[in-house]
N, C-alpha and C. Protein backbone atom coordinates (compact mmCIF):
# COMPACT_ATOMS: atom_id res chain seq x y z
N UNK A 1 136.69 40.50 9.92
CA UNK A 1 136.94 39.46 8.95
C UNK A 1 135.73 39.34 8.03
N UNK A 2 135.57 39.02 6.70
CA UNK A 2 135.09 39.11 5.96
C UNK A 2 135.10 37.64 5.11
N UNK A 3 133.57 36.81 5.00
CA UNK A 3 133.64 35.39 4.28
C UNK A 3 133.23 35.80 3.09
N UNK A 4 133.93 35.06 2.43
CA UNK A 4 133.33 34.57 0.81
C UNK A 4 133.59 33.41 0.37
N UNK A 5 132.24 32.57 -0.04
CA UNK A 5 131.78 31.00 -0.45
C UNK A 5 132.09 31.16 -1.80
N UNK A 6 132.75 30.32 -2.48
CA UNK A 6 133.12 30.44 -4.10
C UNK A 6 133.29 28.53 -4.01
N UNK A 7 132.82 28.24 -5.01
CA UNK A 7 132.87 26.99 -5.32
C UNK A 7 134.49 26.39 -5.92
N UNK A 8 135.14 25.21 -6.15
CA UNK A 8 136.07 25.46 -7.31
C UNK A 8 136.64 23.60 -6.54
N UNK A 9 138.22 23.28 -7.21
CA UNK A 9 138.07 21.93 -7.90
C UNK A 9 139.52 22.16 -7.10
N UNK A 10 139.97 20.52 -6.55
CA UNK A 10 141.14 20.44 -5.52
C UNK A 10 141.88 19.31 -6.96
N UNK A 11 143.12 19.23 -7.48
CA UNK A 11 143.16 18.52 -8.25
C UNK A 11 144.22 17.50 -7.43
N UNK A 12 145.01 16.58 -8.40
CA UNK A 12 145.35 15.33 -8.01
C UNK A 12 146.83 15.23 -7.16
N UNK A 13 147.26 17.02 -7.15
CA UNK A 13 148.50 17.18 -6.82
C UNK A 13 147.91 18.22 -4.82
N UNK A 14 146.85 18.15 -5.01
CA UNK A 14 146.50 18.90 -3.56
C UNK A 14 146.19 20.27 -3.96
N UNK A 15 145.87 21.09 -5.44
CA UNK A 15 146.03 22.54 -5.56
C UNK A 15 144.92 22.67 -5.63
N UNK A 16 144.35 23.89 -5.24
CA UNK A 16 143.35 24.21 -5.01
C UNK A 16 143.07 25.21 -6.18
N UNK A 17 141.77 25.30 -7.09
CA UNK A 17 141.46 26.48 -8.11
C UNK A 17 140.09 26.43 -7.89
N UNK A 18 139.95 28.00 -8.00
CA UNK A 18 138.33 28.44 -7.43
C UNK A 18 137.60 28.34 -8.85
N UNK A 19 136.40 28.50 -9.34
CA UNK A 19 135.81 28.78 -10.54
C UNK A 19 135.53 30.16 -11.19
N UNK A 20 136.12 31.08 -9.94
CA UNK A 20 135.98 32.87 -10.67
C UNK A 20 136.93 33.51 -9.76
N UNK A 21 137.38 34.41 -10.34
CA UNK A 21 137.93 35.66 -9.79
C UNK A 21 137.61 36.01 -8.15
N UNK A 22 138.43 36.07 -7.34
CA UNK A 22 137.96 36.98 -5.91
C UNK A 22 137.81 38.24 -6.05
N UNK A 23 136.46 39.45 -5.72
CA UNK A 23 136.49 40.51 -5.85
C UNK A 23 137.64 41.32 -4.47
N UNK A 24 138.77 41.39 -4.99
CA UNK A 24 139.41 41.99 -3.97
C UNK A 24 140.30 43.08 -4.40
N UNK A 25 140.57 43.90 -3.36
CA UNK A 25 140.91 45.31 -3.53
C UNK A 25 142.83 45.36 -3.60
N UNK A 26 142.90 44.32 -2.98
CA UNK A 26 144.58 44.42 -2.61
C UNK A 26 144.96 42.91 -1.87
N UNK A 27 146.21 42.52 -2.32
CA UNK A 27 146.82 41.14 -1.95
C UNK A 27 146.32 41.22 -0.67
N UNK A 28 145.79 39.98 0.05
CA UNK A 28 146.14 39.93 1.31
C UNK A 28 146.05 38.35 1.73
N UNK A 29 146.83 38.07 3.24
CA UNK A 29 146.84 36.39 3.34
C UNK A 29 145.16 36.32 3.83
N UNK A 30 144.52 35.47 3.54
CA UNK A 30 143.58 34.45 4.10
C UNK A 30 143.54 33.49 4.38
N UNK A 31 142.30 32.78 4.89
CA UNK A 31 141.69 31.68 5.65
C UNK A 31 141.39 30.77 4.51
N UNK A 32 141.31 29.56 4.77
CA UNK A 32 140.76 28.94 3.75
C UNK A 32 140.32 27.87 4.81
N UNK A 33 138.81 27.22 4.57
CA UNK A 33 137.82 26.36 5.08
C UNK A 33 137.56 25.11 3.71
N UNK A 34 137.71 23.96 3.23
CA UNK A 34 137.92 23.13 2.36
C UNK A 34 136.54 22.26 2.77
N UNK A 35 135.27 22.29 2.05
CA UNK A 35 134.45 21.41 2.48
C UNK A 35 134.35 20.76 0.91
N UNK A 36 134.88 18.95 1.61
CA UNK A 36 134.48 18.32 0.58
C UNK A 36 133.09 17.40 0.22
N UNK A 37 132.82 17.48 -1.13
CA UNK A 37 131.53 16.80 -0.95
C UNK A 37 132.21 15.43 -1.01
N UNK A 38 130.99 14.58 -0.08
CA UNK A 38 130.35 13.19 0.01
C UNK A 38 130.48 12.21 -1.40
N UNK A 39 130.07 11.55 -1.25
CA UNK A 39 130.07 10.32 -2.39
C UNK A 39 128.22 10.68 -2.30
N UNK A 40 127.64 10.90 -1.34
CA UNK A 40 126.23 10.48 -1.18
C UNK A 40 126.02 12.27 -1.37
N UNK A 41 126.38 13.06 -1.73
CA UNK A 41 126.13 14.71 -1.60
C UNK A 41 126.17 14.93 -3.04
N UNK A 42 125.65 15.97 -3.29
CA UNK A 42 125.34 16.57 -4.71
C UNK A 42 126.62 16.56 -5.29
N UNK A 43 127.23 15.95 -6.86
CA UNK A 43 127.89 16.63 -7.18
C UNK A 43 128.59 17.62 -7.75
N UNK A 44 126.98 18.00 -8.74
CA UNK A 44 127.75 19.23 -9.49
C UNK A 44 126.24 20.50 -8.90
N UNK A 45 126.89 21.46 -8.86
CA UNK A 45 126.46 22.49 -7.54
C UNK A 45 125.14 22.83 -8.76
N UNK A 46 124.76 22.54 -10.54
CA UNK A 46 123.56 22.82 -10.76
C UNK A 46 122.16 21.96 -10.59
N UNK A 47 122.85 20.62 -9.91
CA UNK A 47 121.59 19.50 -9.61
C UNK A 47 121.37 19.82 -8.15
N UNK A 48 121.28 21.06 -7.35
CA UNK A 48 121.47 21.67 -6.29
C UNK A 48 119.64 21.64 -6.49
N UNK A 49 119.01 21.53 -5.19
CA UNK A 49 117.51 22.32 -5.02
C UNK A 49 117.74 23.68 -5.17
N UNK A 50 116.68 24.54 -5.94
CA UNK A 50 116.56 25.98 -6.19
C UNK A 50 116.58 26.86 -4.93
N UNK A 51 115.71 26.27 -4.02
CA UNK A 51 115.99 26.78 -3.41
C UNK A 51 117.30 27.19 -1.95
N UNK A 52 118.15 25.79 -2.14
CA UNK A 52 119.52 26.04 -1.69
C UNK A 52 120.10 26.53 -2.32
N UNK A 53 120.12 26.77 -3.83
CA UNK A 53 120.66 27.73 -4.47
C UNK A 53 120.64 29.26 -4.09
N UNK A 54 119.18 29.61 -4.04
CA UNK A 54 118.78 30.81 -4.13
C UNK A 54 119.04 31.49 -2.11
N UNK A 55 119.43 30.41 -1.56
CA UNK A 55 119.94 31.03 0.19
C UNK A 55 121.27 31.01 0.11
N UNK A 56 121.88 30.31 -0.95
CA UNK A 56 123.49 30.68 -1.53
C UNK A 56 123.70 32.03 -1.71
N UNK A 57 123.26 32.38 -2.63
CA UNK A 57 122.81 33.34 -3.32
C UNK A 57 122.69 34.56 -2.50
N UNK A 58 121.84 34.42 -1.67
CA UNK A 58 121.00 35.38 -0.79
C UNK A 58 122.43 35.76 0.38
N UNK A 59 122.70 34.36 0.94
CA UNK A 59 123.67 34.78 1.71
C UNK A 59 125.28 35.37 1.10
N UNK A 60 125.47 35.05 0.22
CA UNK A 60 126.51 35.73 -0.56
C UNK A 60 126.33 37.31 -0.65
N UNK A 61 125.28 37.83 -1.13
CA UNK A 61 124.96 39.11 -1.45
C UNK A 61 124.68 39.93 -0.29
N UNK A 62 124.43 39.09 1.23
CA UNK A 62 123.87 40.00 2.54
C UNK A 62 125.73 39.93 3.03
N UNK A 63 126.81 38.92 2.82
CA UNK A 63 127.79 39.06 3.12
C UNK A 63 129.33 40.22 2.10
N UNK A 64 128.15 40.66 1.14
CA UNK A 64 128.97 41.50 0.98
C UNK A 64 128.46 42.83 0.85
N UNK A 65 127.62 42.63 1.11
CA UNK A 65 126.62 44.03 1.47
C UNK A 65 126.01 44.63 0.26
N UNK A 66 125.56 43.88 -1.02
CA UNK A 66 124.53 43.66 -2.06
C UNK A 66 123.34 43.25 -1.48
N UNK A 67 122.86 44.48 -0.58
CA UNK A 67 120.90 44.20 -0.13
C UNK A 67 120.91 45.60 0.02
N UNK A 68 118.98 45.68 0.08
CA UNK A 68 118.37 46.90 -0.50
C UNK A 68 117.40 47.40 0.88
N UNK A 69 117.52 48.46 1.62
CA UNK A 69 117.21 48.63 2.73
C UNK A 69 115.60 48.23 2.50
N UNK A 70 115.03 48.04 3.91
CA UNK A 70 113.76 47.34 3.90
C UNK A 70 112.62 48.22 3.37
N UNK A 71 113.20 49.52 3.68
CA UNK A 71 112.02 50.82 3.34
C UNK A 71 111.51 50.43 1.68
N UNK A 72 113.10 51.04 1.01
CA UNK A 72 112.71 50.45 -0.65
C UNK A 72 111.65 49.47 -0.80
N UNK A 73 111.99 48.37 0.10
CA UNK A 73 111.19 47.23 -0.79
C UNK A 73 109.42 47.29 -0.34
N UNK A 74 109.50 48.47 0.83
CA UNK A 74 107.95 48.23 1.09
C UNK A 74 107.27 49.55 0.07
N UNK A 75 108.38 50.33 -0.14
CA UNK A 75 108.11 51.52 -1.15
C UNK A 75 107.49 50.59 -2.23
N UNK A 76 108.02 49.88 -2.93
CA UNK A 76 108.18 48.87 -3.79
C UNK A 76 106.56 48.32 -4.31
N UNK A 77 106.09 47.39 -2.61
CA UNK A 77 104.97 46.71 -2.60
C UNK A 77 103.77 47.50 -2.09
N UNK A 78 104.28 48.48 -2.05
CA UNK A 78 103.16 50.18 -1.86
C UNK A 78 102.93 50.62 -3.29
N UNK A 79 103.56 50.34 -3.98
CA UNK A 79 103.59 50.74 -5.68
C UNK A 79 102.84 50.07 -6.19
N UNK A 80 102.53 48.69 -6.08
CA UNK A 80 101.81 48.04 -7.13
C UNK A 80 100.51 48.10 -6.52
């Protein structure tokens, strides 16, 4: 099984719309997990701390397998 976190807006009739496209290869049924925010929780996801942004981020890209083996990156800090 395979997660993907996408933000998006439940409207007044119960429907659910994401804010982008799912990268997917072919129809298939899924899961859906509905976390709503709080009255006391952030509400719009850019008054977010940077850095919960950026472990969003991070974990999005290690869950779809957008990371760069560890060698590269010490190749990397061997370079400068």
């Amino acid at each position: 099984m395979k997660a993907v976190e996408v933000a998006g807006t439940v409207n007044e009739q119960g429907q659910l719309s994401i804010d982008q496209p799912l990268a997917v290869t072919q129809a298939s049924r899924v899961r859906v997990i509905i976390l709503f925010t709080e009255d006391r929780d952030v509400q719009d996801e850019d008054e977010l701390d940077p850095a919960i942004v950026g472990f969003q981020q991070g974990w999005q890209d290690a869950m779809t397998g957008n990371t760069i083996p560890v060698t590269q990156l010490w190749d990397r800090l061997n370079a400068d």
